[in-house]
N, C-alpha and C. Protein backbone atom coordinates (compact mmCIF):
# COMPACT_ATOMS: atom_id res chain seq x y z
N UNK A 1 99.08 69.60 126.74
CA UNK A 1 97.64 69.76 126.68
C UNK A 1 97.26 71.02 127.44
N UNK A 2 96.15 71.71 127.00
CA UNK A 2 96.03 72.86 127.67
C UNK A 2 95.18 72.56 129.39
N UNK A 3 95.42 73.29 129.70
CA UNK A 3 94.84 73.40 130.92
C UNK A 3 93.67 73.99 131.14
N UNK A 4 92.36 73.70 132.00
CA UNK A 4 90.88 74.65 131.72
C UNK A 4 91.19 75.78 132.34
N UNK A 5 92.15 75.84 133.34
CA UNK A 5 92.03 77.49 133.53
C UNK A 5 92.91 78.61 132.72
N UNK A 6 93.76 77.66 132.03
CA UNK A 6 94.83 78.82 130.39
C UNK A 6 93.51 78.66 129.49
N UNK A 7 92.42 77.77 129.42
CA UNK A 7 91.81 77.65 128.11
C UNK A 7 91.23 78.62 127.90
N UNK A 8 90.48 79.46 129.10
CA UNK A 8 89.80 80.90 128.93
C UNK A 8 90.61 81.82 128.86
N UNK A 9 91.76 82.09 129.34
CA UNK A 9 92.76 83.09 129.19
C UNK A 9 92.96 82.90 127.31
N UNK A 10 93.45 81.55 127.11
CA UNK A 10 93.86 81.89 125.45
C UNK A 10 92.48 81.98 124.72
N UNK A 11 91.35 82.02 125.16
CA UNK A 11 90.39 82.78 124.52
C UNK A 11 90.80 83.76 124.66
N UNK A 12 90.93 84.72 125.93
CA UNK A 12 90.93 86.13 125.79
C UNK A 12 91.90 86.57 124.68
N UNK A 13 93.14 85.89 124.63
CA UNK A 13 94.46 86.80 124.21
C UNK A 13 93.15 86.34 122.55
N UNK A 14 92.94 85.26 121.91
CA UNK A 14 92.78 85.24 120.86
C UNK A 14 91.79 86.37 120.09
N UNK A 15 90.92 86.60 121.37
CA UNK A 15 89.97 87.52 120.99
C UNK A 15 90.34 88.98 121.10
N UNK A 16 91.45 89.58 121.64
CA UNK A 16 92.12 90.79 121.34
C UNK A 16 92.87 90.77 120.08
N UNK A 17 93.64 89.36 119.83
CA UNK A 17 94.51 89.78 118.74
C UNK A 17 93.72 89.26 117.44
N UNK A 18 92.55 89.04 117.68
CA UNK A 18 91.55 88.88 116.06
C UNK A 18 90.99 90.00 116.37
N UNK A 19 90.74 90.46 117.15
CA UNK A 19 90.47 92.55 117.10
C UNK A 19 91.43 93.17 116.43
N UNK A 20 93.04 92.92 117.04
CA UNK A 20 93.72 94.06 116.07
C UNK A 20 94.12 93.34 114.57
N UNK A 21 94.22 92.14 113.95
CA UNK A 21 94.18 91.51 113.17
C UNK A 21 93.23 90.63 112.35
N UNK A 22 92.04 91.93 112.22
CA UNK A 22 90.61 91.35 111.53
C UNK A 22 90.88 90.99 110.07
N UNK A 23 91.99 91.30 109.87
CA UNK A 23 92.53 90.95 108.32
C UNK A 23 92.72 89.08 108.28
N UNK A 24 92.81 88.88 108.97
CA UNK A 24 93.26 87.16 109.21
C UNK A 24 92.20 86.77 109.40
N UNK A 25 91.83 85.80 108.86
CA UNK A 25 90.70 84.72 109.50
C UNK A 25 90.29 84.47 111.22
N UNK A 26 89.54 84.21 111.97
CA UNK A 26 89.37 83.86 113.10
C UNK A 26 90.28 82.62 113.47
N UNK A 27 90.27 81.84 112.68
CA UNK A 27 90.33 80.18 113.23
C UNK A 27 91.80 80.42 112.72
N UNK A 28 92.96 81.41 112.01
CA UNK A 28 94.19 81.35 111.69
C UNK A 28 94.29 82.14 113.05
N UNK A 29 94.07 82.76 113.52
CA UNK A 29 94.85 83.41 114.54
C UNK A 29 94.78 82.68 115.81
N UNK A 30 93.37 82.04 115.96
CA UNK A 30 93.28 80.82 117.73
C UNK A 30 94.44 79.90 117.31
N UNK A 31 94.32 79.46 115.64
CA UNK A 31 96.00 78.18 115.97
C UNK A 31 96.96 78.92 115.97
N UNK A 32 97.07 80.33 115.57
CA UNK A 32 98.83 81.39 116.19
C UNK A 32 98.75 80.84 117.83
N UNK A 33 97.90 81.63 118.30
CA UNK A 33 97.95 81.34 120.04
C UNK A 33 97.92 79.94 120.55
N UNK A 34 97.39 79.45 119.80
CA UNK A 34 97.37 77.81 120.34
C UNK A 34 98.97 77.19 120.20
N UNK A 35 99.39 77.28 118.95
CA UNK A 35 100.74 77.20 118.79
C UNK A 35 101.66 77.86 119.52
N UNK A 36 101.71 78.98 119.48
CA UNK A 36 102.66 79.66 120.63
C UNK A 36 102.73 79.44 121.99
N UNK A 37 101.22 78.96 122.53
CA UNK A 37 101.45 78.44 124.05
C UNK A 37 102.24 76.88 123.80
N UNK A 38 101.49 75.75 122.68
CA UNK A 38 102.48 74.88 122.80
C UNK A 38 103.55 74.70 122.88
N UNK A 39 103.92 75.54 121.96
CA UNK A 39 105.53 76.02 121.50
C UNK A 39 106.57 76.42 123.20
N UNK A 40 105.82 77.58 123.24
CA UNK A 40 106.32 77.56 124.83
C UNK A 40 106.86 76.88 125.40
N UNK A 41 105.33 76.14 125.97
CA UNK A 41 105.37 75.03 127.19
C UNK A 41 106.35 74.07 126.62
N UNK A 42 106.60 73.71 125.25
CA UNK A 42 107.63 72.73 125.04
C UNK A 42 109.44 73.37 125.32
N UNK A 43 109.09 74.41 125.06
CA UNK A 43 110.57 75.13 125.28
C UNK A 43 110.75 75.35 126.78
N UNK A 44 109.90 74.89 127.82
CA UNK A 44 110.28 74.90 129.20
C UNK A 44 109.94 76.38 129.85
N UNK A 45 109.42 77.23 129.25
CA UNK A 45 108.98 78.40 129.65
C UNK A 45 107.38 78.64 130.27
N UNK A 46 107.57 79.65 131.20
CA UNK A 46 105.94 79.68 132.17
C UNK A 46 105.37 80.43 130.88
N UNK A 47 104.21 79.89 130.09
CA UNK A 47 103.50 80.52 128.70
C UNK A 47 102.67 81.19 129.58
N UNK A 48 102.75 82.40 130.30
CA UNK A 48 102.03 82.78 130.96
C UNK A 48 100.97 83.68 129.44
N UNK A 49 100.21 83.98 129.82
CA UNK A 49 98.83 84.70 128.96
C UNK A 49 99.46 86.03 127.80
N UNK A 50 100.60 86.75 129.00
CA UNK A 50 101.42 87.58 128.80
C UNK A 50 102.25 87.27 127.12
N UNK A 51 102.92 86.33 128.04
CA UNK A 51 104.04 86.38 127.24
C UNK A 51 103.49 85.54 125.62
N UNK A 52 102.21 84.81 125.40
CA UNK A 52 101.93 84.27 124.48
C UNK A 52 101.41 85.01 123.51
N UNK A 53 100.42 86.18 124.41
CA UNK A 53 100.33 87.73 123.50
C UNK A 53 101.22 87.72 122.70
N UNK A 54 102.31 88.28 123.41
CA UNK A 54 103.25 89.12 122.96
C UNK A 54 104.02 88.24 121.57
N UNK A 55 104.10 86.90 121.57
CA UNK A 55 105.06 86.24 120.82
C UNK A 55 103.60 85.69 119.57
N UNK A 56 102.46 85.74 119.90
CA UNK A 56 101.59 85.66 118.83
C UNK A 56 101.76 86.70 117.79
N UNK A 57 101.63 87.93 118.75
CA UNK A 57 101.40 89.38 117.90
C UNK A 57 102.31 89.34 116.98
N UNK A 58 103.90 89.00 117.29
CA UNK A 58 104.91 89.24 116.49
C UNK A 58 104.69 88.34 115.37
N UNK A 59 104.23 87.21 115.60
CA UNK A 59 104.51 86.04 114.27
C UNK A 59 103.02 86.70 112.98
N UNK A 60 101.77 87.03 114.01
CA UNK A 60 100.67 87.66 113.18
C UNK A 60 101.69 88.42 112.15
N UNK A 61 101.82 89.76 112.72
CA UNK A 61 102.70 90.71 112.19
C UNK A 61 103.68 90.27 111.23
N UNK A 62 103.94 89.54 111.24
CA UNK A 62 105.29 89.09 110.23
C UNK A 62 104.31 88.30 109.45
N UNK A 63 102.89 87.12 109.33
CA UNK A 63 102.16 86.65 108.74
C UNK A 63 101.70 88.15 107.38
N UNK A 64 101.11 89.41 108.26
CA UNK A 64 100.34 90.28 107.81
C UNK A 64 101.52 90.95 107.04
N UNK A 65 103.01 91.45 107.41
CA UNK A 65 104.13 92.27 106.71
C UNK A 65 104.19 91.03 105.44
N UNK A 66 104.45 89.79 105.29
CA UNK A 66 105.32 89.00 104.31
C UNK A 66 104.44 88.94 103.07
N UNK A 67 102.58 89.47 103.10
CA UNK A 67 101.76 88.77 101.94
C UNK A 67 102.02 90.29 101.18
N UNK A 68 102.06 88.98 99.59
CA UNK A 68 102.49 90.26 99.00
C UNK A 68 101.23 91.61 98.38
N UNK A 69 101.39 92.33 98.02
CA UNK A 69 100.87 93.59 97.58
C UNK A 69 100.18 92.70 96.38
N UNK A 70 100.19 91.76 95.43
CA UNK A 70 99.60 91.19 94.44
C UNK A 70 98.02 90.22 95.36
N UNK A 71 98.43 90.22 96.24
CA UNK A 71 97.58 89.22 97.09
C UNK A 71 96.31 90.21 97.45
N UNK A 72 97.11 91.43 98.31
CA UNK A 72 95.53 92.17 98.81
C UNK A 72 95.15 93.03 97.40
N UNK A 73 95.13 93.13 96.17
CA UNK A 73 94.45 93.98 95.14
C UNK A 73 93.77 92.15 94.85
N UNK A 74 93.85 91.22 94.57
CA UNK A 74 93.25 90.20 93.93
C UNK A 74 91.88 89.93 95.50
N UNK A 75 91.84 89.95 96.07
CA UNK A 75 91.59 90.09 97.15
C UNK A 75 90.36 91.19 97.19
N UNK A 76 90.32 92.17 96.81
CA UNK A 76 89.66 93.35 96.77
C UNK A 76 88.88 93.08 95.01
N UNK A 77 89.50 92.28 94.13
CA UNK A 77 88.59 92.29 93.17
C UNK A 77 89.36 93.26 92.55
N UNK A 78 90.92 94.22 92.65
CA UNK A 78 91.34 95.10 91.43
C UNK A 78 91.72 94.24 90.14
N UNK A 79 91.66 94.77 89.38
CA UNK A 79 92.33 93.81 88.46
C UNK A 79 92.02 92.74 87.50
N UNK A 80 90.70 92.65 87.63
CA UNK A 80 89.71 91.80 87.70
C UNK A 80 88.89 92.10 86.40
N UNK A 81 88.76 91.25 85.37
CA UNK A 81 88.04 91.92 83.76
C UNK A 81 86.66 91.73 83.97
């Protein structure tokens, strides 16, 4: 369960990494960070603010690299009669 004083910290990290990842929904990127601190804390590691950044950003990133090129033109309306 989170803790009230990580709960404002994983606001912060969420609200930097929906800055650099405005392509994602809001509410997909708070459950990246939400998940990654759980994830953590279950793997026995201090989820410090730091390190949940860092292991969000990567999974975003690999979310944002894997969608395909058919996805963002349907998306934008190319293609479209």
């Amino acid at each position: 369960m989170l803790t009230t004083h990580r709960t404002g910290d994983l606001r912060r990290v969420s609200a930097r990494l929906h800055t650099e990842f405005s392509a994602l929904p809001q509410r997909s990127v708070e459950r990246c960070v939400t998940d990654t601190y759980k994830c953590a804390e279950h793997l026995g590691y201090d989820a410090t603010p730091g390190l949940v950044e860092r292991l969000a950003r990567e999974h975003l990133q690999a979310i944002v690299k894997s969608e395909p090129p058919s996805a963002t033109r349907a998306r934008h309306g190319a293609g479209l009669s």
